[in-house]
PDB file of N, CA and C in Angstrom:
ATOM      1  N   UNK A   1     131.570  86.678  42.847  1.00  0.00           N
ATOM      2  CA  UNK A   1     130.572  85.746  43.350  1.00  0.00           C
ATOM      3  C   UNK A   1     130.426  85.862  44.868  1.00  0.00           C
ATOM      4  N   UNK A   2     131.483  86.281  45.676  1.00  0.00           N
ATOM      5  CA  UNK A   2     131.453  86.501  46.761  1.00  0.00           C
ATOM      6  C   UNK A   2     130.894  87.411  47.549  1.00  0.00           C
ATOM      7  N   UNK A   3     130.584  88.508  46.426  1.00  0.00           N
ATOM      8  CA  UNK A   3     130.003  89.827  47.076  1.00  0.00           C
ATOM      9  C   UNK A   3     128.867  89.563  46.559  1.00  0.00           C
ATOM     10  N   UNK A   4     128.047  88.729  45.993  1.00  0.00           N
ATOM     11  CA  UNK A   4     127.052  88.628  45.744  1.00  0.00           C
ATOM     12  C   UNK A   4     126.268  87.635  47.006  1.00  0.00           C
ATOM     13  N   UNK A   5     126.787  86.658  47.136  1.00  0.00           N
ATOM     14  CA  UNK A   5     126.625  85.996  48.407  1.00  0.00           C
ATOM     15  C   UNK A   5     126.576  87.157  49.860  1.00  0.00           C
ATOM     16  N   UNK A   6     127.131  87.520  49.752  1.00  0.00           N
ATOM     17  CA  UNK A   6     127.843  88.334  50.945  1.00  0.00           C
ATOM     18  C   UNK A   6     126.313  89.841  51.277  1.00  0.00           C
ATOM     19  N   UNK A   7     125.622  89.690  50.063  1.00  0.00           N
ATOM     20  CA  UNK A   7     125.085  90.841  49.520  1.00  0.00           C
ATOM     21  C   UNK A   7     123.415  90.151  49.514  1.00  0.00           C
ATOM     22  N   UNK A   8     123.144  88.698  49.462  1.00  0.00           N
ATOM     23  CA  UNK A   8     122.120  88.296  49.982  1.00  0.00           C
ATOM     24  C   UNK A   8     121.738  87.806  51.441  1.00  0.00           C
ATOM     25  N   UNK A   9     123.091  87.801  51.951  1.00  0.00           N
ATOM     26  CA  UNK A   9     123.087  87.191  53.305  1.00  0.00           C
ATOM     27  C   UNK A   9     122.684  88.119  54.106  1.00  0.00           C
ATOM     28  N   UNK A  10     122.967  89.429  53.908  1.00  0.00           N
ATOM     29  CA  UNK A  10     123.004  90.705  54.307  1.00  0.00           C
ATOM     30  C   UNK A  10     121.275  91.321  54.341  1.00  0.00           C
ATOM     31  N   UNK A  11     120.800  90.834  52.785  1.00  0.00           N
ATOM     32  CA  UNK A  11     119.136  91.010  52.498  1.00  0.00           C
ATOM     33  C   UNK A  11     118.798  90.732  53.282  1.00  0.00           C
ATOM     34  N   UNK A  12     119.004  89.223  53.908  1.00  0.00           N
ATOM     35  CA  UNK A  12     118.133  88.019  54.050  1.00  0.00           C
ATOM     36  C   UNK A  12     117.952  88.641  55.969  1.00  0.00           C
ATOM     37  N   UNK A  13     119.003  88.810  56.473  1.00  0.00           N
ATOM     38  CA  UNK A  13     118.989  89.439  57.541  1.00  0.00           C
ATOM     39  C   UNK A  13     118.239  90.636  58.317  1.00  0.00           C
ATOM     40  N   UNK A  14     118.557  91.605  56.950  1.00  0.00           N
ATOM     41  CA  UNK A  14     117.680  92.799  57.074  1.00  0.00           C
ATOM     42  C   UNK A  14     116.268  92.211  57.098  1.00  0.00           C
ATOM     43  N   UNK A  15     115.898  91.664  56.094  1.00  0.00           N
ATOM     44  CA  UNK A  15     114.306  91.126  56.098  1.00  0.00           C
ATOM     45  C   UNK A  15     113.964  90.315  57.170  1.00  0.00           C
ATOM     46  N   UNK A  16     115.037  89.668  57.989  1.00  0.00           N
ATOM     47  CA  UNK A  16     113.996  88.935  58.845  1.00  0.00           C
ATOM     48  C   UNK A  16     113.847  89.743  60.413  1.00  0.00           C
ATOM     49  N   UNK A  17     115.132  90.758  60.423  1.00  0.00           N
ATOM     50  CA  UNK A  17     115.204  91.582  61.382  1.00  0.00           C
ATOM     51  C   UNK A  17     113.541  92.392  61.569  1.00  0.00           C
ATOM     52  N   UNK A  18     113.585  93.165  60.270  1.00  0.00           N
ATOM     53  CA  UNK A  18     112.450  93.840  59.745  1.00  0.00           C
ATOM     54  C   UNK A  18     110.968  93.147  60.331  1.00  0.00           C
ATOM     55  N   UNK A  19     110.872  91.988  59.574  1.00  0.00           N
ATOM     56  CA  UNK A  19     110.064  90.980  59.778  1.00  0.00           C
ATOM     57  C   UNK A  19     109.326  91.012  61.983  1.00  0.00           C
ATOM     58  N   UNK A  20     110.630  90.740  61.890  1.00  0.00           N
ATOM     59  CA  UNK A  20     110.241  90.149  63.677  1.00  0.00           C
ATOM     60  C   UNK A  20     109.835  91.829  64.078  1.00  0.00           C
ATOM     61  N   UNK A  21     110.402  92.325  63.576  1.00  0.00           N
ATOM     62  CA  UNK A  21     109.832  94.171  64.441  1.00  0.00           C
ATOM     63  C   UNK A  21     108.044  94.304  64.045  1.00  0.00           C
ATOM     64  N   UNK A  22     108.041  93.673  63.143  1.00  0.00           N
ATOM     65  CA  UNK A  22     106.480  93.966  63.010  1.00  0.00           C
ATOM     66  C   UNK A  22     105.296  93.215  62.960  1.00  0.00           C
ATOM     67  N   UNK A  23     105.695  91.710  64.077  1.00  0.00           N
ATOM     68  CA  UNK A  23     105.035  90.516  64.464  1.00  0.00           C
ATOM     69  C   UNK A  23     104.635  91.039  65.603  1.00  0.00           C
ATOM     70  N   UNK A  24     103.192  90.776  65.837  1.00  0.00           N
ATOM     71  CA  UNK A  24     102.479  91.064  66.913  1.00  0.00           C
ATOM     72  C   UNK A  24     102.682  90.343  68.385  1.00  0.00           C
ATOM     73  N   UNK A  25     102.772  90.759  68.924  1.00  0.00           N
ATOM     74  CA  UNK A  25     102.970  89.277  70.356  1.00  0.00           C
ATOM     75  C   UNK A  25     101.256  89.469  71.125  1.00  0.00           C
ATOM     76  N   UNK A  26     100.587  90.384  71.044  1.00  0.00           N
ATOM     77  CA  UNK A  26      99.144  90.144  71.546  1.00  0.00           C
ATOM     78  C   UNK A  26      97.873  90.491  70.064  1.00  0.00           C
ATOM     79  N   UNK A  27      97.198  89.670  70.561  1.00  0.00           N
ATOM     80  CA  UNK A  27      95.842  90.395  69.736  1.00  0.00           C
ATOM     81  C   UNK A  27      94.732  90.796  70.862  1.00  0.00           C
ATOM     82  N   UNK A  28      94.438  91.573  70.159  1.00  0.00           N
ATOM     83  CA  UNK A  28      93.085  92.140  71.187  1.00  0.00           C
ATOM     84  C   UNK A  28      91.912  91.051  69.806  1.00  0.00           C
ATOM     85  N   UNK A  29      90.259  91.819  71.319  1.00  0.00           N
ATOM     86  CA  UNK A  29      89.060  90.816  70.222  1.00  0.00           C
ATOM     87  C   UNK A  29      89.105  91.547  68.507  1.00  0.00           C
ATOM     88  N   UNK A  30      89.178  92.789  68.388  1.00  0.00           N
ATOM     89  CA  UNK A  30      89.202  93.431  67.155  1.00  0.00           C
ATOM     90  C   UNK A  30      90.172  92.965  66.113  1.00  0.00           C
ATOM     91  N   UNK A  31      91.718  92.665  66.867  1.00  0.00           N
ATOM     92  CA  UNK A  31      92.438  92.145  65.832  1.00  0.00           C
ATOM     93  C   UNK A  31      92.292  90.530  65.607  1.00  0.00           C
ATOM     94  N   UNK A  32      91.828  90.279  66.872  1.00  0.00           N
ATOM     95  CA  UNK A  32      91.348  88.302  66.456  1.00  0.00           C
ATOM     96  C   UNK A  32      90.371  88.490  65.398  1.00  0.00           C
ATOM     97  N   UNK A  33      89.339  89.267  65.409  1.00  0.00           N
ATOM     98  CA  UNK A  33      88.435  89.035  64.420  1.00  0.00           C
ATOM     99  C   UNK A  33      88.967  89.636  63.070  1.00  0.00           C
ATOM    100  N   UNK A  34      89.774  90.481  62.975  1.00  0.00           N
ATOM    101  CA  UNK A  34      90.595  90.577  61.639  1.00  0.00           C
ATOM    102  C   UNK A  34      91.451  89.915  61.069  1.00  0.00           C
ATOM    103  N   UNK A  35      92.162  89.270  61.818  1.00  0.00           N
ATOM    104  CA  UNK A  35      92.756  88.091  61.240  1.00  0.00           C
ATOM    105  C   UNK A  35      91.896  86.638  61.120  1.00  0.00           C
ATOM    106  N   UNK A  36      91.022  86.484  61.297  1.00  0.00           N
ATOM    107  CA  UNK A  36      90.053  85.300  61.375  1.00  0.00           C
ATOM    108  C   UNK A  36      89.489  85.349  60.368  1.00  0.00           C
ATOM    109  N   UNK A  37      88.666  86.487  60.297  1.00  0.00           N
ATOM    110  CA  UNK A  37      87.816  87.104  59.095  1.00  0.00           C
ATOM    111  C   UNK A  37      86.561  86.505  60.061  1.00  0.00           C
ATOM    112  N   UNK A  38      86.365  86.635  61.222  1.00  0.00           N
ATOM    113  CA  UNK A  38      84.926  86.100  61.518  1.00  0.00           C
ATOM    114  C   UNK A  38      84.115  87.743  62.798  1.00  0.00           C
ATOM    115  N   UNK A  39      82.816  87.671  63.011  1.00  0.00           N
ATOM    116  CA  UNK A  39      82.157  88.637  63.663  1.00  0.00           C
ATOM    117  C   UNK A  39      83.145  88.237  64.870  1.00  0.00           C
ATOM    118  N   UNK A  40      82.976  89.673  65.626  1.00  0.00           N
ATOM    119  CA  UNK A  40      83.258  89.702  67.098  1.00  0.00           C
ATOM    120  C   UNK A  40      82.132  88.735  67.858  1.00  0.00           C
ATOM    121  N   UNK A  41      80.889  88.881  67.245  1.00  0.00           N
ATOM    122  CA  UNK A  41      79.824  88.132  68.258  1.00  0.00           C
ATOM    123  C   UNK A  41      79.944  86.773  68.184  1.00  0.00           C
ATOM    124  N   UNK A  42      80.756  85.841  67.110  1.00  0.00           N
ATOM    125  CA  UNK A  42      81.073  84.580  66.765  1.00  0.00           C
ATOM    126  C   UNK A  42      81.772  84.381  67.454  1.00  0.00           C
ATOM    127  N   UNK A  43      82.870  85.236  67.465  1.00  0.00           N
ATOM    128  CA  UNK A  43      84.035  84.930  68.432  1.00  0.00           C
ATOM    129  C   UNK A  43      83.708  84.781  69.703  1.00  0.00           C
ATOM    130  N   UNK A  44      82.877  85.791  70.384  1.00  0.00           N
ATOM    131  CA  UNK A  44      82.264  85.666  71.727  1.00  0.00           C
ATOM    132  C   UNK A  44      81.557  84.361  71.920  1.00  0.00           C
ATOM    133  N   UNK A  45      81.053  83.898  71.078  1.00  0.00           N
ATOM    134  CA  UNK A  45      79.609  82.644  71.241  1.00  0.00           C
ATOM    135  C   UNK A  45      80.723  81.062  71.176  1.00  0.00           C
ATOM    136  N   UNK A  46      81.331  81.671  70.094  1.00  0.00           N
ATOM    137  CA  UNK A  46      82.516  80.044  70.012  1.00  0.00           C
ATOM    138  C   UNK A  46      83.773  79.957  70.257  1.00  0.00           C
ATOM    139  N   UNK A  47      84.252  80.904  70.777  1.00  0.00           N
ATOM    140  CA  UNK A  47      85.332  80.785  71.082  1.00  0.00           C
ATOM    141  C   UNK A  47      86.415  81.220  72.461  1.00  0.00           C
ATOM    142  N   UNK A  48      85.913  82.616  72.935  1.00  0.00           N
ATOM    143  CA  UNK A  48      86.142  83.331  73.927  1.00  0.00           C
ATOM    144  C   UNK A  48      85.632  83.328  75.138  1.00  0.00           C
ATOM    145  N   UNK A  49      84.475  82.483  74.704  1.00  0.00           N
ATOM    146  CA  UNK A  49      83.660  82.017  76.680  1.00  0.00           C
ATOM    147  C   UNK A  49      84.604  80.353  76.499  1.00  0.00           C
ATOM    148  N   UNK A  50      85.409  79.688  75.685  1.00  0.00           N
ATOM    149  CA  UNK A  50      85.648  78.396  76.150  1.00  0.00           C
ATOM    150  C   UNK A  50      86.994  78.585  77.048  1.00  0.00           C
ATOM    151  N   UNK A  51      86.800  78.387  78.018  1.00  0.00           N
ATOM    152  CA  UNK A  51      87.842  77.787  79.260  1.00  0.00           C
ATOM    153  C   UNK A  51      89.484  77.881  78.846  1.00  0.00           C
ATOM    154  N   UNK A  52      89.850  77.420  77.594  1.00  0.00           N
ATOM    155  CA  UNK A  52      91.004  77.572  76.832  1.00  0.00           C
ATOM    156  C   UNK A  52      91.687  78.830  76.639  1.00  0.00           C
ATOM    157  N   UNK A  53      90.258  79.210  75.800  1.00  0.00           N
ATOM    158  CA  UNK A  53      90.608  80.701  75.519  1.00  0.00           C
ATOM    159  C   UNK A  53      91.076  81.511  76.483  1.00  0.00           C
ATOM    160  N   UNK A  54      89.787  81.471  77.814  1.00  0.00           N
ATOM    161  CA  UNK A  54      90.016  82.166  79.116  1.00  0.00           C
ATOM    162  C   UNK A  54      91.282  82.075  79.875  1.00  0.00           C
ATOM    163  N   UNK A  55      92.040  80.911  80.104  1.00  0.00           N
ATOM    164  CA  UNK A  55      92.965  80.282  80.395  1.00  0.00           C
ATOM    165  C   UNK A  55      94.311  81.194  79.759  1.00  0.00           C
ATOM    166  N   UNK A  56      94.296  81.564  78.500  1.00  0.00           N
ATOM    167  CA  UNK A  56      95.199  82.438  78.109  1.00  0.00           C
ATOM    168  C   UNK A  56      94.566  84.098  77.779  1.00  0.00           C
ATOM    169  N   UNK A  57      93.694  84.675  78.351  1.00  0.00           N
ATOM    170  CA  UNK A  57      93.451  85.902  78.483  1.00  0.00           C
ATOM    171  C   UNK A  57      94.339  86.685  79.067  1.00  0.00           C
ATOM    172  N   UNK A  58      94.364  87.417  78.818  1.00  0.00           N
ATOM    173  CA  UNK A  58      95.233  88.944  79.522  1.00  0.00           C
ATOM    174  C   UNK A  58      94.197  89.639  79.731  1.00  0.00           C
ATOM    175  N   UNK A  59      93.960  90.412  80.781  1.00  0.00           N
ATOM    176  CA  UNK A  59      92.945  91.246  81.026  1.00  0.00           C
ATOM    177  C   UNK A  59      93.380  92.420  81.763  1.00  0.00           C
ATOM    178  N   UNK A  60      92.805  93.935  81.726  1.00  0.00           N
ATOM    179  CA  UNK A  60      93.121  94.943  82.392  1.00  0.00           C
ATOM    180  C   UNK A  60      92.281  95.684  82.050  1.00  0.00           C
ATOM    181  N   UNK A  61      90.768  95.758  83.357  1.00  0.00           N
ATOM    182  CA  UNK A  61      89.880  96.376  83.233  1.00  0.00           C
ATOM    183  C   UNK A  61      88.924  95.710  82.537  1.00  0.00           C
ATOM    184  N   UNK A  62      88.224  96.332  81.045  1.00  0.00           N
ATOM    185  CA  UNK A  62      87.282  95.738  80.168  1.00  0.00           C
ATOM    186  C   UNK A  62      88.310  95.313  78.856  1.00  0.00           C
ATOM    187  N   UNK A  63      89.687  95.636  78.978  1.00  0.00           N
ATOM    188  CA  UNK A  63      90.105  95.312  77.681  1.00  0.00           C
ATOM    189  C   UNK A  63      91.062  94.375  78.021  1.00  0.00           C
ATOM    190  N   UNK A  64      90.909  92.980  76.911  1.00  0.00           N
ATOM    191  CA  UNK A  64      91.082  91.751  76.634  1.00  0.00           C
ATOM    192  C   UNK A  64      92.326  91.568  75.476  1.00  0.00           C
ATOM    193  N   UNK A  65      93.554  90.763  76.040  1.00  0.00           N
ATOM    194  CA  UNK A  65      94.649  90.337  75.273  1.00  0.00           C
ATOM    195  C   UNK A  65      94.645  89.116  75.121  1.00  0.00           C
ATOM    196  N   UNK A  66      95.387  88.524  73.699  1.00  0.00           N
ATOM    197  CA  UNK A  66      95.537  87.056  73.656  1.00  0.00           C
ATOM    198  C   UNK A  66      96.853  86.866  73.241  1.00  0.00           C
ATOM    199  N   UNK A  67      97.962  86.199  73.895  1.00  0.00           N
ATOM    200  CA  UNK A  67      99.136  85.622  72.981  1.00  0.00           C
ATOM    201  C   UNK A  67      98.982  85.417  72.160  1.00  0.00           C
ATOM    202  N   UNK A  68      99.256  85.810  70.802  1.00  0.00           N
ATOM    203  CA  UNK A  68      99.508  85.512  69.052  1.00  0.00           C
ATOM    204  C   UNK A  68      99.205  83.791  68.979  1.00  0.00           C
ATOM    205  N   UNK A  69     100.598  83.573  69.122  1.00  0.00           N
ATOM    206  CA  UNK A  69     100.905  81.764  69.438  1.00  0.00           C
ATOM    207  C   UNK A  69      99.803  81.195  70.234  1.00  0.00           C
ATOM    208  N   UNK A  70      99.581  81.269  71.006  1.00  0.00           N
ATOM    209  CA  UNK A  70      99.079  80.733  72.098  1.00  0.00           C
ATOM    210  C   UNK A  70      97.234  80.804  71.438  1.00  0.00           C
ATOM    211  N   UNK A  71      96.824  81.962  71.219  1.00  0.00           N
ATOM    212  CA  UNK A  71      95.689  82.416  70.500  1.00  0.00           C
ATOM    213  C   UNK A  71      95.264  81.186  69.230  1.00  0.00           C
ATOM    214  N   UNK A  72      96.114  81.177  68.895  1.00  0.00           N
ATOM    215  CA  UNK A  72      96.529  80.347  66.702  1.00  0.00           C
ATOM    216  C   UNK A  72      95.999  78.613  67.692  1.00  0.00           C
ATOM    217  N   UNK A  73      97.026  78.136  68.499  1.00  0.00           N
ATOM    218  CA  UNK A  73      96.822  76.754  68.812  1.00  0.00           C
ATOM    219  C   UNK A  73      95.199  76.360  69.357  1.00  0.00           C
ATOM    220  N   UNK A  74      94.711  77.342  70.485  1.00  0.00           N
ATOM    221  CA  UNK A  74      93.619  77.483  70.724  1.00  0.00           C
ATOM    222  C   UNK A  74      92.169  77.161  70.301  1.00  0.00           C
ATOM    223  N   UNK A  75      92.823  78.471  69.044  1.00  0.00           N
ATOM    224  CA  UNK A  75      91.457  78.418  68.191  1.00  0.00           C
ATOM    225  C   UNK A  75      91.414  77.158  67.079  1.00  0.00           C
ATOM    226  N   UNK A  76      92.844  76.864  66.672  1.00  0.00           N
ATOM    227  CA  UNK A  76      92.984  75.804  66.308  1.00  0.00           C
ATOM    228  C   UNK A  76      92.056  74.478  66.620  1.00  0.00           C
ATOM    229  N   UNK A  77      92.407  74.161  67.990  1.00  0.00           N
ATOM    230  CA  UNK A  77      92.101  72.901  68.579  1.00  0.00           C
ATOM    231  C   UNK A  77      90.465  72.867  68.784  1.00  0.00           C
ATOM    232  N   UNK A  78      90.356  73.861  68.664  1.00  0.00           N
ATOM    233  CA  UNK A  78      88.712  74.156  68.837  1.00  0.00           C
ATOM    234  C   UNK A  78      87.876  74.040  67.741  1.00  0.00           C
ATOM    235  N   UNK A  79      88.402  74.796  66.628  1.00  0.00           N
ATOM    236  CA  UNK A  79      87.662  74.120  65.593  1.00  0.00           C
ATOM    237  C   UNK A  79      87.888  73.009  64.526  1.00  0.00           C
ATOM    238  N   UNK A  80      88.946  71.996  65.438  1.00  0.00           N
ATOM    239  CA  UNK A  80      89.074  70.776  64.820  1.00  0.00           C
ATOM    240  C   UNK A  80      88.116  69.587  65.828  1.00  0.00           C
ATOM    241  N   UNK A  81      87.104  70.421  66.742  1.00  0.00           N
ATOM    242  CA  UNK A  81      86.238  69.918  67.486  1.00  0.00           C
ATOM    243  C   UNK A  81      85.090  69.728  66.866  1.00  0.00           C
ATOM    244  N   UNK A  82      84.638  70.696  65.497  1.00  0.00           N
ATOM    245  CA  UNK A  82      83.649  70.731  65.221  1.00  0.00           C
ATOM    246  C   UNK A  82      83.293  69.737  64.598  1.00  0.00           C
TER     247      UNK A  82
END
């Protein structure tokens, strides 16, 4: 019974190790709109010109980053405006 314990604890580890290696820490506009499921031009019109959004941009040059987290609360709060 012990090596069975011993033998999920071990899973459970690997999987969350695994897990965190392949969590994003930025989205660009292409991956916001893939995880949204909404147009890039939606995103531009409702979401990415509001002050919030801008407020947590990353920028370098023409190409645009958003904190994951930071991105999720955002868009969140915004469309519990509507």
């Amino acid at each position: 019974m012990d090596d069975e314990l011993v033998k999920k604890e071990i899973r459970d580890q690997l999987h969350n190790i695994l897990k965190d290696t392949h969590e994003l820490w930025l989205w660009d506009v292409d991956m916001l709109s893939k995880k949204t499921c909404m147009s890039q031009t939606f995103l531009e019109e409702e979401f990415l010109t509001d002050p919030r959004m801008k407020k947590i941009e990353i920028r370098k040059s023409r190409k645009r980053w958003y904190p994951v987290d930071a991105a999720k609360e955002v868009l969140m709060n915004i469309m519990s405006e509507w």
